[in-house]
N, C-alpha and C. Protein backbone atom coordinates (compact mmCIF):
# COMPACT_ATOMS: atom_id res chain seq x y z
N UNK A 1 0.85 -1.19 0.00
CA UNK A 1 0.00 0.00 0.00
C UNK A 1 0.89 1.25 0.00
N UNK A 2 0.51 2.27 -0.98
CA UNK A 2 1.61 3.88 -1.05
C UNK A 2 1.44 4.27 0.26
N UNK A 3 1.97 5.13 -0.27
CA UNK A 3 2.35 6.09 1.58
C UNK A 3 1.85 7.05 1.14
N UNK A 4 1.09 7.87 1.70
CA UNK A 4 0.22 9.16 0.72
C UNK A 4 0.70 10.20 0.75
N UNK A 5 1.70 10.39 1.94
CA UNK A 5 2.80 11.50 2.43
C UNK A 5 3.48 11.19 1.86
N UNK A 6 4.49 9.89 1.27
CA UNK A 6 5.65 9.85 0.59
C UNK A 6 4.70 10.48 -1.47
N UNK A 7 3.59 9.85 -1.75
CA UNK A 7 3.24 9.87 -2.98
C UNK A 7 3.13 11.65 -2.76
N UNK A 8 2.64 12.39 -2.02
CA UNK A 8 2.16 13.57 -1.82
C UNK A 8 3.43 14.34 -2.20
N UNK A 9 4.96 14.16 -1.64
CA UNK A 9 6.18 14.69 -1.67
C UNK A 9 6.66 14.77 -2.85
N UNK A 10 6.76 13.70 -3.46
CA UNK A 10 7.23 13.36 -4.90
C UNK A 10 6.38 13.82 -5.87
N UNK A 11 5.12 13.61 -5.79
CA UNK A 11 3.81 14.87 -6.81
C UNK A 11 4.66 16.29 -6.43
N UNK A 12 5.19 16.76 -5.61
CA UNK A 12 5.49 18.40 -5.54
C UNK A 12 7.14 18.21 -6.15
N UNK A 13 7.77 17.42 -6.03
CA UNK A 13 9.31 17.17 -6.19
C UNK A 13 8.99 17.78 -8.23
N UNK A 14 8.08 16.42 -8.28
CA UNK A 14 7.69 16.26 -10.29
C UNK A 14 7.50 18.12 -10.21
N UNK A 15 6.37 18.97 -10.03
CA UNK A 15 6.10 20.01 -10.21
C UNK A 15 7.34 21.05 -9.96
N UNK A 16 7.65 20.55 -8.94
CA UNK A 16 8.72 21.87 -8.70
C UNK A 16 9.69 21.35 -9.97
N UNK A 17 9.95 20.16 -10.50
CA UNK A 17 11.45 20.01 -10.95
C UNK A 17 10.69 20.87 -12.34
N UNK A 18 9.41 20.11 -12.81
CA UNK A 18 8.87 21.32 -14.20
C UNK A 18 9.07 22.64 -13.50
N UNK A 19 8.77 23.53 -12.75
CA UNK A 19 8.66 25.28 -12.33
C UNK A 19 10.46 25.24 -12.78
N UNK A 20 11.56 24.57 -12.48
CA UNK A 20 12.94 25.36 -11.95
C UNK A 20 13.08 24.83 -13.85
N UNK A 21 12.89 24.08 -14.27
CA UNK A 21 13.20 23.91 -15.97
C UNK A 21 12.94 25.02 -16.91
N UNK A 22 11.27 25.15 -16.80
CA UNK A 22 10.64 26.67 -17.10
C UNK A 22 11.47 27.78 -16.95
N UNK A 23 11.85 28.07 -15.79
CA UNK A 23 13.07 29.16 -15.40
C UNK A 23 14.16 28.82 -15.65
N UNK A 24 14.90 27.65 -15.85
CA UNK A 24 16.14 27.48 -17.12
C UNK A 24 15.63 27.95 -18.07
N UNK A 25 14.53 27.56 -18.90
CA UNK A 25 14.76 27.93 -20.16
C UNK A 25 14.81 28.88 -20.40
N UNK A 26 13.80 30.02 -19.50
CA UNK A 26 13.81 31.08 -19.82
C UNK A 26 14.66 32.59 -19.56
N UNK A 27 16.02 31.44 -18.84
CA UNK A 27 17.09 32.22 -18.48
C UNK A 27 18.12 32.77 -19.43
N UNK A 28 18.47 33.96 -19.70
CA UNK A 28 19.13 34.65 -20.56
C UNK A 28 20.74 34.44 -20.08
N UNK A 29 21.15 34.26 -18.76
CA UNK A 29 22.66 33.99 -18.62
C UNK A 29 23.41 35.14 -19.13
N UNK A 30 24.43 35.26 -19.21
CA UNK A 30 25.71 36.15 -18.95
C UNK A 30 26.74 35.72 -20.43
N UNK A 31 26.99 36.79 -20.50
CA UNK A 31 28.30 36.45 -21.71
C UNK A 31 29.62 36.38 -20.90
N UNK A 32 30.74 35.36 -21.72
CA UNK A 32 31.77 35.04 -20.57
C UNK A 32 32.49 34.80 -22.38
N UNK A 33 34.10 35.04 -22.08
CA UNK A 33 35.49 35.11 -22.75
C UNK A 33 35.81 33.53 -23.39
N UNK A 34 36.48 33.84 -24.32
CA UNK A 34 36.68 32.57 -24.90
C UNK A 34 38.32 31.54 -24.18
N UNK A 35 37.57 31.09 -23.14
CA UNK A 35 39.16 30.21 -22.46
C UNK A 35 39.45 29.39 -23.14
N UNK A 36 41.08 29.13 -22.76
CA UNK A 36 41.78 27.75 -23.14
C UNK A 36 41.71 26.87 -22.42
N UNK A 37 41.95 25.82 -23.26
CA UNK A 37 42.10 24.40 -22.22
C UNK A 37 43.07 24.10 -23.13
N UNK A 38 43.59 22.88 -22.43
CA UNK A 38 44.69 21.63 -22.77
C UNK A 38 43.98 20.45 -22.92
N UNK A 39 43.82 19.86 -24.29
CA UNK A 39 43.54 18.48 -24.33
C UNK A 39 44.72 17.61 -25.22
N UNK A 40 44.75 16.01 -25.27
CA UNK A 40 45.53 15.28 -25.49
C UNK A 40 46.18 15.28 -26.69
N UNK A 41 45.40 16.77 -27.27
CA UNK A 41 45.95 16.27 -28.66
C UNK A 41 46.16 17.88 -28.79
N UNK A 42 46.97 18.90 -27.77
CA UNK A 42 46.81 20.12 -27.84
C UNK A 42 45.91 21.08 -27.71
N UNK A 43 46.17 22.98 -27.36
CA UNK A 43 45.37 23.63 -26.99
C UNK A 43 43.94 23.85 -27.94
N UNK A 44 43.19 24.03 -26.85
CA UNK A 44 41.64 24.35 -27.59
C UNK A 44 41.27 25.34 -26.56
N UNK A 45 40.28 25.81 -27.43
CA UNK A 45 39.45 26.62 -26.56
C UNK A 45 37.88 26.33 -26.45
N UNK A 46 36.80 27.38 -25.47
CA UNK A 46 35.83 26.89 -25.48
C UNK A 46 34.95 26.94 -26.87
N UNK A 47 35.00 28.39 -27.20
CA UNK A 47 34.31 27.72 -28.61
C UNK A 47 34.39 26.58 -29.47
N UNK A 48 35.76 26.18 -29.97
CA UNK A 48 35.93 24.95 -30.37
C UNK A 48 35.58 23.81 -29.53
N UNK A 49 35.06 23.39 -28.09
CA UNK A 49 34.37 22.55 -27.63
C UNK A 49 32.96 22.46 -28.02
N UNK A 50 32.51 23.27 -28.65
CA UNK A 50 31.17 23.07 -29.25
C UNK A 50 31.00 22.48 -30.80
N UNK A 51 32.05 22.46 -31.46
CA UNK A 51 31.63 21.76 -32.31
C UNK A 51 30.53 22.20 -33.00
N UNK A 52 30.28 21.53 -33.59
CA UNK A 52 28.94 22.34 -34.74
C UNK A 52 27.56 22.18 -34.08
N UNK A 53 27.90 22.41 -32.57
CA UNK A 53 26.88 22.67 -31.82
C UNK A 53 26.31 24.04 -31.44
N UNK A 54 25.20 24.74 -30.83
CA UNK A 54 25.34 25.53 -30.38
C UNK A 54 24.98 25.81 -28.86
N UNK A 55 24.90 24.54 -28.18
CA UNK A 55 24.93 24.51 -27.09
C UNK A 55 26.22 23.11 -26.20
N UNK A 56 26.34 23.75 -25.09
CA UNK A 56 28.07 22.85 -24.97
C UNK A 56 27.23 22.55 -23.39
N UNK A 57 27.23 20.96 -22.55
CA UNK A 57 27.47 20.93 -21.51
C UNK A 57 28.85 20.59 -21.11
N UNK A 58 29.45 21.44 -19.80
CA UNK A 58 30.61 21.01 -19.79
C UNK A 58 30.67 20.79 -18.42
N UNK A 59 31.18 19.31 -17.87
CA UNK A 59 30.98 19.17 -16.63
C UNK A 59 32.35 19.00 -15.83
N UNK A 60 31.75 19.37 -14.84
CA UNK A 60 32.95 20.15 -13.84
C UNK A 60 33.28 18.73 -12.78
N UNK A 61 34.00 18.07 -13.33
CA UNK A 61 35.06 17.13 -12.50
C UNK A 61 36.17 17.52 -11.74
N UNK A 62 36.25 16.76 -10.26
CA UNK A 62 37.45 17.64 -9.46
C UNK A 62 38.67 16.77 -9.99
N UNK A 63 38.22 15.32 -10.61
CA UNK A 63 39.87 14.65 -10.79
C UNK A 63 39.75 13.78 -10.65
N UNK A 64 41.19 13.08 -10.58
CA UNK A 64 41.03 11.53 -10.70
C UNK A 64 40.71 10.97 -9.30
N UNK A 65 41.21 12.44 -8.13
CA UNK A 65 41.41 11.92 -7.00
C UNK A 65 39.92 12.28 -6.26
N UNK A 66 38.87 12.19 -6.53
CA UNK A 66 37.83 12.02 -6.26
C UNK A 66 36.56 10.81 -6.35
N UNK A 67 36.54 10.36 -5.41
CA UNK A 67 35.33 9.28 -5.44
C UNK A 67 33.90 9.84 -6.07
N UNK A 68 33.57 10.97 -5.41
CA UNK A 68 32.43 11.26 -5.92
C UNK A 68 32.10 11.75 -7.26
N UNK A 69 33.16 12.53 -7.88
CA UNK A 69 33.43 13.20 -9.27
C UNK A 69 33.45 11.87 -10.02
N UNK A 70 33.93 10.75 -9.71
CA UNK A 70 33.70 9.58 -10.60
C UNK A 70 32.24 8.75 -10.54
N UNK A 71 31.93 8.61 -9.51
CA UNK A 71 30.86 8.26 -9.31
C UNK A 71 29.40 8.89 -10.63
N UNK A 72 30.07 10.16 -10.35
CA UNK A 72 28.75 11.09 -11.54
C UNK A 72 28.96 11.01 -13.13
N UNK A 73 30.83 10.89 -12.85
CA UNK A 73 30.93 10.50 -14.29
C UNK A 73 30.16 9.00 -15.21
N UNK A 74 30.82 8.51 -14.33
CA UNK A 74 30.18 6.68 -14.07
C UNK A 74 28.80 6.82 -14.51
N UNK A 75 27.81 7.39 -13.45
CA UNK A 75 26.74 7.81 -14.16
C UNK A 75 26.02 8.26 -15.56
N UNK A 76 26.98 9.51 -15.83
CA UNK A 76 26.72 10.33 -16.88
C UNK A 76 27.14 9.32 -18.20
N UNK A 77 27.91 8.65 -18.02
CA UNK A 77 28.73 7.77 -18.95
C UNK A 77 27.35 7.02 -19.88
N UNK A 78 26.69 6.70 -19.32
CA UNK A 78 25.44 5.90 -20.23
C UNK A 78 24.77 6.70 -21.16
N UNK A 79 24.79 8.07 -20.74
CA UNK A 79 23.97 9.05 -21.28
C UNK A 79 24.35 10.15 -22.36
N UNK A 80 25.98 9.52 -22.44
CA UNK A 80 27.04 10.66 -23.80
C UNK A 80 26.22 10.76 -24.90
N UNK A 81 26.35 9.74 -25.24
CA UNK A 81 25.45 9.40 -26.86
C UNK A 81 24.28 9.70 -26.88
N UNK A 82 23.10 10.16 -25.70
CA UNK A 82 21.73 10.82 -25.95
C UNK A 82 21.98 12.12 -26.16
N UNK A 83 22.96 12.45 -25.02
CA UNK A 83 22.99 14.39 -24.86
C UNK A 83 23.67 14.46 -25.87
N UNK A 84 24.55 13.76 -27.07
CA UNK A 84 25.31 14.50 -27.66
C UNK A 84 24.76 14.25 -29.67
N UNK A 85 23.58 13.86 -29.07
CA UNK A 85 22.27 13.94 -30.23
C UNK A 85 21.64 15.94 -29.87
N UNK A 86 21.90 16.30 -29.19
CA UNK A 86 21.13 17.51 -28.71
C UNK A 86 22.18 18.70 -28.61
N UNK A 87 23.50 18.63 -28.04
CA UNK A 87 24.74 19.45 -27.45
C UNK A 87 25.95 18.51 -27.31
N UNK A 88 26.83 19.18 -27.37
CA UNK A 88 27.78 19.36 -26.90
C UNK A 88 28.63 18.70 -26.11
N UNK A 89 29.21 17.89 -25.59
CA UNK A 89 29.63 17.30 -24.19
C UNK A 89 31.07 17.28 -23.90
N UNK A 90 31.54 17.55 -22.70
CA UNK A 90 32.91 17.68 -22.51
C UNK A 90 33.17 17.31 -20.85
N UNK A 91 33.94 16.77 -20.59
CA UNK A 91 34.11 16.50 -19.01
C UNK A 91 35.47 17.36 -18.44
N UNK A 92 35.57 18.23 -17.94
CA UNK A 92 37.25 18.96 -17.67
C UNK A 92 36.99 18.65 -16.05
N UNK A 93 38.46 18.86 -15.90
CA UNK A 93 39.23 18.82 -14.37
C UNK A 93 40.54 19.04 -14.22
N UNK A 94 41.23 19.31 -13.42
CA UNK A 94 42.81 19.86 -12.96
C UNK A 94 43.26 19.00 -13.55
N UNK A 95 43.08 17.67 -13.98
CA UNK A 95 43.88 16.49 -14.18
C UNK A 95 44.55 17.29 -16.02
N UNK A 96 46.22 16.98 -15.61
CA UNK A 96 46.30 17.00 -17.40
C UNK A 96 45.88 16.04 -17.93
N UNK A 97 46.13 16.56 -19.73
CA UNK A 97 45.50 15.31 -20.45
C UNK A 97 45.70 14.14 -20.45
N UNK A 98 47.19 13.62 -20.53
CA UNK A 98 46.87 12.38 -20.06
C UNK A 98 46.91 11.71 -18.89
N UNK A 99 46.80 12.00 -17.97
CA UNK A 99 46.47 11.67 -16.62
C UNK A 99 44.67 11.36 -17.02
N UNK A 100 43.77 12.36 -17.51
CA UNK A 100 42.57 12.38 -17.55
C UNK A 100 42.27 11.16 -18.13
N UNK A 101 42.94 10.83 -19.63
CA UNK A 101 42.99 10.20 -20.58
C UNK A 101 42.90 8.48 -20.12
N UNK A 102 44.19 8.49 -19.02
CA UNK A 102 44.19 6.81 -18.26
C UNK A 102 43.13 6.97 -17.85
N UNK A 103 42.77 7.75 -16.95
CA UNK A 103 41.71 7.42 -15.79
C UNK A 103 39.96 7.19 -16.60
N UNK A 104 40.06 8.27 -17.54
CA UNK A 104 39.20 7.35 -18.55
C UNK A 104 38.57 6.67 -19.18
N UNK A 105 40.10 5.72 -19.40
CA UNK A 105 39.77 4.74 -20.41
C UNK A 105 39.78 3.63 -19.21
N UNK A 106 40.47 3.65 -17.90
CA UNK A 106 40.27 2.67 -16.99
C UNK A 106 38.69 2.71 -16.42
N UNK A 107 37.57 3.68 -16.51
CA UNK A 107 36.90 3.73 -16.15
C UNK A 107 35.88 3.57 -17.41
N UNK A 108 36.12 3.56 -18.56
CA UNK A 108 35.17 3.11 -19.69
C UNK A 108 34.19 4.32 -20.19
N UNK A 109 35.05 5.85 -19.45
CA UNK A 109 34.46 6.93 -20.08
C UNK A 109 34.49 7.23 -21.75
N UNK A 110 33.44 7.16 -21.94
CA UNK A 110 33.43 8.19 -23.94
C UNK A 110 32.99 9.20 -23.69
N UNK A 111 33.43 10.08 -22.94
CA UNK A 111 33.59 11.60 -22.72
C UNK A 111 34.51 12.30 -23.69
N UNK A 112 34.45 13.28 -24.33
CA UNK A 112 35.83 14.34 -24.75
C UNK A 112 35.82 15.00 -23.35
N UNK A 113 37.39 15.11 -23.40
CA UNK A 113 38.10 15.66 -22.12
C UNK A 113 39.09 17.01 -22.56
N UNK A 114 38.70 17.51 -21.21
CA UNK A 114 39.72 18.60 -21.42
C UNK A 114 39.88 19.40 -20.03
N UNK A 115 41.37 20.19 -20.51
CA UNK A 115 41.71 20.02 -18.94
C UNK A 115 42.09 21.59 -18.60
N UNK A 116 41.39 22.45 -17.37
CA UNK A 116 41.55 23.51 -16.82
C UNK A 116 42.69 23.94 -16.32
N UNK A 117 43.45 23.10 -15.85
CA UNK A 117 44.58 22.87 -14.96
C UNK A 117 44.70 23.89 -14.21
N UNK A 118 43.27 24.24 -13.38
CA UNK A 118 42.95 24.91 -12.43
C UNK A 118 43.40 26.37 -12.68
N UNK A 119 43.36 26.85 -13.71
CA UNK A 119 43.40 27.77 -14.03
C UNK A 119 42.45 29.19 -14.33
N UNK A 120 42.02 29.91 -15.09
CA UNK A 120 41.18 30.93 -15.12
C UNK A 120 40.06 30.64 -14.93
N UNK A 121 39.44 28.90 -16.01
CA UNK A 121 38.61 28.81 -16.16
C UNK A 121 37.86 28.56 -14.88
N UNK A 122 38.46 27.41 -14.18
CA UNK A 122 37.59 27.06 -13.06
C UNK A 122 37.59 28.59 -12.15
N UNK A 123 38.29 28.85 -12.00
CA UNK A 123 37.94 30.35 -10.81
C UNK A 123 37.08 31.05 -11.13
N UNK A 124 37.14 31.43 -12.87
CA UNK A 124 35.96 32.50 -12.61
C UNK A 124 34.65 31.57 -13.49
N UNK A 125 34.64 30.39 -13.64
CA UNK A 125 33.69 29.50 -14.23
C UNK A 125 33.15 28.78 -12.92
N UNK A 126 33.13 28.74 -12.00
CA UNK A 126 33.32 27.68 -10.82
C UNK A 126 31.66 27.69 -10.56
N UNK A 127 30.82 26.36 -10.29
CA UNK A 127 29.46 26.34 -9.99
C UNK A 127 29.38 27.10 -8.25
N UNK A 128 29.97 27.27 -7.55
CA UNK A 128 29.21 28.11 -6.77
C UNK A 128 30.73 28.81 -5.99
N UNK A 129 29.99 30.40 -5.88
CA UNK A 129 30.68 31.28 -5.88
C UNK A 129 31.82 30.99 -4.31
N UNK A 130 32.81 31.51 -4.47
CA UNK A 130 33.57 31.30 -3.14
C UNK A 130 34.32 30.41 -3.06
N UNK A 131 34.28 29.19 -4.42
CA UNK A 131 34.99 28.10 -4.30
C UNK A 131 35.97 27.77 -5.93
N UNK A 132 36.80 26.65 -6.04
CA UNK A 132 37.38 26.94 -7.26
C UNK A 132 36.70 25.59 -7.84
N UNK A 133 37.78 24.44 -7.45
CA UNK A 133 37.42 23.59 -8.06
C UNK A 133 36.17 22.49 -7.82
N UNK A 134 34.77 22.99 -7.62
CA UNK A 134 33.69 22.59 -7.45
C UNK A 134 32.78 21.85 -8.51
N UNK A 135 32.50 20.44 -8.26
CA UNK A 135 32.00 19.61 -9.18
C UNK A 135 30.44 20.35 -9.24
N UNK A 136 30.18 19.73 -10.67
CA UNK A 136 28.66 20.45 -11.48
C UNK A 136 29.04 20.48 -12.71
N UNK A 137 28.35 21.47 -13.23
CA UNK A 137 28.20 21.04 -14.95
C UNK A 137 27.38 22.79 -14.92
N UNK A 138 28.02 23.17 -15.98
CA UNK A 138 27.20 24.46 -17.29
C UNK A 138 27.33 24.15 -18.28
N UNK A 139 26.37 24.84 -18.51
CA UNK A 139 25.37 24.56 -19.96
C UNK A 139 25.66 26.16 -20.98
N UNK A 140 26.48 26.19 -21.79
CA UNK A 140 27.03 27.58 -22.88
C UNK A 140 26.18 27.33 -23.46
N UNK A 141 25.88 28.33 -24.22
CA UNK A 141 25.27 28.70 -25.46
C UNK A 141 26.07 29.95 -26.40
N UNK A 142 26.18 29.45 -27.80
CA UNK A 142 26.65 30.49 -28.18
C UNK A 142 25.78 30.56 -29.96
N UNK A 143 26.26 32.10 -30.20
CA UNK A 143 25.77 32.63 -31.35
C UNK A 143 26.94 33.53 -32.02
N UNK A 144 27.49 33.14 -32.83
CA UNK A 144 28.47 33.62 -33.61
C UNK A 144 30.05 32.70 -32.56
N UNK A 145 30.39 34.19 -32.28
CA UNK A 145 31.63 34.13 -31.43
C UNK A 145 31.13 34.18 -30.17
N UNK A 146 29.88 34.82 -29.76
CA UNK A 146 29.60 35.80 -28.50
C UNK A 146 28.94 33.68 -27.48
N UNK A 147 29.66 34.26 -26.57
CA UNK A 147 29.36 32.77 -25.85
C UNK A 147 28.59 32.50 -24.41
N UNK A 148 27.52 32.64 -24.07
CA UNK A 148 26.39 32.73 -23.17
C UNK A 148 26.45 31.73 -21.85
N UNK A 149 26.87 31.76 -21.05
CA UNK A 149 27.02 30.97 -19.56
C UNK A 149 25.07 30.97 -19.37
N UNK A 150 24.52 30.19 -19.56
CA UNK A 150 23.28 30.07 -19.38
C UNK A 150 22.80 29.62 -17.99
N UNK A 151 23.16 28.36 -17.94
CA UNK A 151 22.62 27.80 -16.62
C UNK A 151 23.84 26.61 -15.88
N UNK A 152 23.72 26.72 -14.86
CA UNK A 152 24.48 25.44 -13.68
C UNK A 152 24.23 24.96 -13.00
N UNK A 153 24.97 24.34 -12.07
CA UNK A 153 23.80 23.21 -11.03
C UNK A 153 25.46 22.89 -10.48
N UNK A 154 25.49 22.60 -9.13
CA UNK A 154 26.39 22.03 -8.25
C UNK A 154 25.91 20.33 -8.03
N UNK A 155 27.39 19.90 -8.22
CA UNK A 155 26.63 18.01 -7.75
C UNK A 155 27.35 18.09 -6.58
N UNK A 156 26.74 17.21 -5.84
CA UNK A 156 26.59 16.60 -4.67
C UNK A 156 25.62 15.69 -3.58
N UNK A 157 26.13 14.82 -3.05
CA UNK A 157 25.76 14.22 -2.32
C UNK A 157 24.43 14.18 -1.98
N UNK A 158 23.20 13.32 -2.51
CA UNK A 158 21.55 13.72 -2.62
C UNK A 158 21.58 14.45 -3.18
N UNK A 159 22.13 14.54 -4.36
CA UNK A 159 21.52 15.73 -5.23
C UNK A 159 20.60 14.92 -6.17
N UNK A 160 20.12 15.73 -7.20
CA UNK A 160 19.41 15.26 -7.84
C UNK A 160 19.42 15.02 -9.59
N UNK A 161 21.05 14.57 -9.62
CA UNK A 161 22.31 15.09 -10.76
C UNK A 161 22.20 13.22 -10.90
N UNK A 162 22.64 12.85 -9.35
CA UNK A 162 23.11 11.52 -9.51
C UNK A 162 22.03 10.27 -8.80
N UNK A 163 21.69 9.36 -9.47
CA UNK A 163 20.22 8.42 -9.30
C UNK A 163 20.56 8.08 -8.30
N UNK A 164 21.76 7.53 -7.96
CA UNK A 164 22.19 6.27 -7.31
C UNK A 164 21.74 7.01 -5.97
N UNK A 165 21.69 8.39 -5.62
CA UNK A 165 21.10 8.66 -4.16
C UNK A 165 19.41 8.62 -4.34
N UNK A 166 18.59 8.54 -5.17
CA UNK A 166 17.48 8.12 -5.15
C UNK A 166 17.24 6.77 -4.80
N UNK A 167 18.13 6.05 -5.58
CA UNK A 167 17.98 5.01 -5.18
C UNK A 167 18.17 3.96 -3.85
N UNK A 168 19.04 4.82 -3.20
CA UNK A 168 19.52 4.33 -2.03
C UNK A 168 18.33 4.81 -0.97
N UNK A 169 17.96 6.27 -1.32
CA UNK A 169 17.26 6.75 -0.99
C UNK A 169 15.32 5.45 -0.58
N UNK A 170 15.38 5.33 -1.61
CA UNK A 170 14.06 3.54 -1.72
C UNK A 170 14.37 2.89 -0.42
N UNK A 171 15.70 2.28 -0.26
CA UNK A 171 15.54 1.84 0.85
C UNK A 171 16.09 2.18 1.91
N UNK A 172 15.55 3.50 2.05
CA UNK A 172 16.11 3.92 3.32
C UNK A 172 17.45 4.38 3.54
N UNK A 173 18.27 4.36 2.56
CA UNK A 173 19.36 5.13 3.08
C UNK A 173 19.87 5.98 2.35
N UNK A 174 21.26 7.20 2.97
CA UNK A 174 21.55 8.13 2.48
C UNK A 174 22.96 8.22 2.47
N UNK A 175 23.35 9.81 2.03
CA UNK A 175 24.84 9.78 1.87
C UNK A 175 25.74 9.34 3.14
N UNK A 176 24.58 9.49 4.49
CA UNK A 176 25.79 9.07 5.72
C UNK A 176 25.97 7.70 5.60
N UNK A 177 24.99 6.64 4.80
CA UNK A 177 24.88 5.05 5.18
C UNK A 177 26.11 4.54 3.69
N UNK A 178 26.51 5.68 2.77
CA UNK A 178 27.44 4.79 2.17
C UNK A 178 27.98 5.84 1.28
N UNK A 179 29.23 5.28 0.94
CA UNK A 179 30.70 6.30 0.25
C UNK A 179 30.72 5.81 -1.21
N UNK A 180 30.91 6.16 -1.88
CA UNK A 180 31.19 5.59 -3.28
C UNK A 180 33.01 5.20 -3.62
N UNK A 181 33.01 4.10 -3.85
CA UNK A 181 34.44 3.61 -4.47
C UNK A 181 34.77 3.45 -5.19
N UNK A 182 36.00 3.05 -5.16
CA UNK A 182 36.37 3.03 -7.34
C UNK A 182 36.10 1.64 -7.75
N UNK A 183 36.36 0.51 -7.03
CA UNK A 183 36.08 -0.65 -7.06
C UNK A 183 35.38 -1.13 -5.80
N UNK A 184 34.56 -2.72 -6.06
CA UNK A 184 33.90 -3.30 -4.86
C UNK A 184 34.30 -4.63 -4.89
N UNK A 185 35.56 -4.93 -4.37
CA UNK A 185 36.04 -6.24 -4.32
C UNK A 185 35.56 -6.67 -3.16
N UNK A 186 35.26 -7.87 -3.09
CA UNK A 186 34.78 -8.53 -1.32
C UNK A 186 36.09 -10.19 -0.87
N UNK A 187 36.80 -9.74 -0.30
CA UNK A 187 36.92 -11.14 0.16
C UNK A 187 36.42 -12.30 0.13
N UNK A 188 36.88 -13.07 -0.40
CA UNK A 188 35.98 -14.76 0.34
C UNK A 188 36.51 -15.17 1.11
N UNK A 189 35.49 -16.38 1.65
CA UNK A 189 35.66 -16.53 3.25
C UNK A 189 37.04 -17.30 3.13
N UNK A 190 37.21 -18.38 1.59
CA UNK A 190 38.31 -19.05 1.57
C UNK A 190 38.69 -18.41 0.00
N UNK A 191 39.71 -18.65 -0.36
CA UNK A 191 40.60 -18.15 -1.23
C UNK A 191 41.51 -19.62 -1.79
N UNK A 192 40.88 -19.99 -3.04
CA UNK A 192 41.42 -21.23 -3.66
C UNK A 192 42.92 -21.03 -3.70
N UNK A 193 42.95 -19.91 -4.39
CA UNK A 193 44.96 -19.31 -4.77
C UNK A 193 45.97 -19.60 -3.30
N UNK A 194 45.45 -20.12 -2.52
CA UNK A 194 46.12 -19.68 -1.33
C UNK A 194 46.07 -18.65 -0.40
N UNK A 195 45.73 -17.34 -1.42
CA UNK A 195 45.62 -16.08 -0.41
C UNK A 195 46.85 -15.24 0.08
N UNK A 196 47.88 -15.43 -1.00
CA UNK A 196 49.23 -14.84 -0.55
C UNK A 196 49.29 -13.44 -1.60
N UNK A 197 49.65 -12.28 -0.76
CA UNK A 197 49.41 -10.87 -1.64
C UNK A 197 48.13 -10.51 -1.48
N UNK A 198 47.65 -10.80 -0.93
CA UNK A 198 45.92 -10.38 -0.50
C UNK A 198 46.19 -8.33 -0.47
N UNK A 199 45.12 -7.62 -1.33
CA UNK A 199 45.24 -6.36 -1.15
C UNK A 199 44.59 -5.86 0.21
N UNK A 200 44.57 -5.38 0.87
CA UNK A 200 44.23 -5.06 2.45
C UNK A 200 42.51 -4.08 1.98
């Protein structure tokens, strides 16, 4: 049997998420400078991340040395090939290119990458003010040369960027009941090999 308070919450969650879309779209955003980045195959800039697009998401990864920044990538990873029927897609972070490049292809990203190296872009591009290298994602728009910072969103922990806290969310739990890892190896109780070199 539903819960009429839980069905009641989620009817306003659906509405509010249509009201804050409405007000994306109808957000005009800010004009912002054409930065460089470093990718694996030499400098680019942001216009040339759009491609014969005219809208670019570009999401704001802290690195390799982040659990959670992978976690969203991990996520986002299923979804390259829909969004990039529509825009644009690019994943940047401090990491140079090929540092980005291993971590990557060890993780089974088809992202284009490119890399800030914590430089102009993230400081004065950064999803929320006061901080530098802060995971999220903006959404450019451009027309000619002139290049439009439209809309952003900060990820984090229950947000509503990444499923896997909805989902945990179903049964009852949240970001305090579990961490995201890069791998989930489990011990067995016995170990045929012997068990010598065991990783801790």
């Amino acid at each position: 049997m539903a819960n009429t308070e839980i069905s009641e919450v989620e009817k306003q969650i659906v509405e509010l998420t249509a009201k804050l879309n409405e007000l994306r779209k109808s957000n005009v955003g800010d004009e912002v400078r054409n930065y460089s980045f470093a990718t694996i195959n030499g400098e680019t800039s942001l216009l040339d991340l759009f491609g014969d697009r005219k809208q670019l998401l570009l999401i704001h990864n802290m690195g390799q040395g982040c659990r959670y920044c992978t976690l969203w990538a991990d996520g986002f990873n299923g979804f390259v090939k829909h969004l990039e029927s529509v825009m644009s897609v690019v994943l940047v972070s401090k990491d140079p290119p090929e540092l980005q490049r291993r971590f990557a292809n060890s993780r089974e990203w088809r992202f284009r990458l490119a890399s800030h190296g914590g430089g102009d872009y993230i400081s004065e591009q950064t999803v929320m003010d006061g901080t530098g290298n802060m995971p999220g994602a903006v959404v450019y728009e451009r027309d000619g040369d002139k290049i439009t910072r439209k809309n952003s969103c900060i990820f984090g922990p229950g947000d509503i960027y990444c499923s896997m806290w909805s989902l945990l969310g179903l049964a009852g739990m949240g970001e305090a009941d579990w961490t995201p890892q890069y791998v989930y190896w489990q011990r067995p109780e016995k170990m045929d090999d012997g068990g010598a070199n065991l990783p801790d």
